[in-house]
Protein backbone atom coordinates (compact mmCIF):
# COMPACT_ATOMS: atom_id res chain seq x y z
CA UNK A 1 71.50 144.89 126.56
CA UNK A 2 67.64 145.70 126.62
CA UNK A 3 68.03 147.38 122.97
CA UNK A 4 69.96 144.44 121.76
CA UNK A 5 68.60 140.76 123.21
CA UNK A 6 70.14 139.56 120.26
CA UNK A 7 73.98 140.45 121.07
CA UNK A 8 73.36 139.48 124.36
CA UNK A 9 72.18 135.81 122.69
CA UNK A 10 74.99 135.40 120.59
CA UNK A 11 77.71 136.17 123.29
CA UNK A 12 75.87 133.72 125.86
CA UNK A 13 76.49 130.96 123.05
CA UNK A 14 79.88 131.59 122.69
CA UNK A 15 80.34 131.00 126.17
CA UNK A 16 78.51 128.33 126.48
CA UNK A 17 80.12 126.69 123.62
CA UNK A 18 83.76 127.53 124.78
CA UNK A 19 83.40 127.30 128.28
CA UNK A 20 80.42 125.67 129.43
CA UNK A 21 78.22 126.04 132.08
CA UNK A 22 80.25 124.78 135.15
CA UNK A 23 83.22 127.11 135.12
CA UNK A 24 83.40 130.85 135.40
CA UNK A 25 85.59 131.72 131.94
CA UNK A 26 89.20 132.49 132.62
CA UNK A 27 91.96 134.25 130.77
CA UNK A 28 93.25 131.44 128.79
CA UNK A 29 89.68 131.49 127.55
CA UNK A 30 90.32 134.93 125.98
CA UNK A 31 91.51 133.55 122.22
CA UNK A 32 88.70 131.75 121.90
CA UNK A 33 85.89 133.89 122.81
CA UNK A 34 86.11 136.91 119.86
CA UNK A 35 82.42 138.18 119.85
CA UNK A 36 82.75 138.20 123.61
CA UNK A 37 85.96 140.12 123.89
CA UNK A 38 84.53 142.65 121.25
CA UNK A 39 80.68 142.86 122.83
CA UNK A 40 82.46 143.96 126.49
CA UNK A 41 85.10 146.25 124.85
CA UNK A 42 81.90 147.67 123.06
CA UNK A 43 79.76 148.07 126.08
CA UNK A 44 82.60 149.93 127.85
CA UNK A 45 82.96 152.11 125.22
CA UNK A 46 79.54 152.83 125.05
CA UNK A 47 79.37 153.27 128.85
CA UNK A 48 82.97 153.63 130.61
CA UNK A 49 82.79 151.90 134.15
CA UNK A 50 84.20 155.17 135.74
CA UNK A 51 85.67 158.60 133.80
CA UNK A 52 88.86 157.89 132.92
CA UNK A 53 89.39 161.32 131.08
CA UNK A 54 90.24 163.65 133.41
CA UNK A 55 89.18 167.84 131.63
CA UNK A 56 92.58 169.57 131.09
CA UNK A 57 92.68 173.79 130.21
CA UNK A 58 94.95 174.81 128.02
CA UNK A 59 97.50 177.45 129.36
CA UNK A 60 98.77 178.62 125.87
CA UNK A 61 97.57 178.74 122.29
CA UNK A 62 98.54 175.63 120.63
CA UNK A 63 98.28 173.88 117.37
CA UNK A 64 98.10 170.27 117.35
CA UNK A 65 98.36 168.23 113.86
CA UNK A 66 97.09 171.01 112.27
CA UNK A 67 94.35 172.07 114.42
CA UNK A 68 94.16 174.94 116.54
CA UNK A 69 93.24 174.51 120.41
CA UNK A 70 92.81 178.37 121.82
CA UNK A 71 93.98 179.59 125.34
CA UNK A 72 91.71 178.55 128.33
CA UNK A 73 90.09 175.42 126.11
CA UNK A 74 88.54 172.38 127.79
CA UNK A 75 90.00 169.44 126.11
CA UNK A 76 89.53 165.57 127.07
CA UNK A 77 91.98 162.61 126.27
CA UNK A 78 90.30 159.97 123.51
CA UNK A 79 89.10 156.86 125.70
């Protein structure tokens, strides 16, 4: 959030417009908080919590939607 005060502004007024200042938010809260619910699904994007794609090798040629994945590849699910 150093490279973006900005964001950081605009989802600290949504809270504080939607929840306040004397409640933690909760999940009813979710609906009514957008730019929040995008900013964090963003920022884990941008930087998972942990690695959640595990590095598989591929035992056999393959071709997958057209594309061809050789013998012995790395390949990584899409977070």
């Amino acid at each position: 959030m150093l490279h973006n005060p900005t964001a950081m502004r605009k989802a600290q007024e949504e809270l504080d417009h939607v929840v306040g200042r004397e409640r933690f938010p909760t999940f009813q809260d979710e609906a009514s908080l957008p730019y929040v619910g995008a900013w964090l699904k963003e920022l884990n994007r941008w930087w998972p919590i942990a690695p959640l794609a595990v590095p598989h090798a591929v035992t056999a040629d393959d071709l997958y939607e057209g594309h061809f994945i050789p013998k012995g590849a790395t390949v990584f699910g899409n977070l």
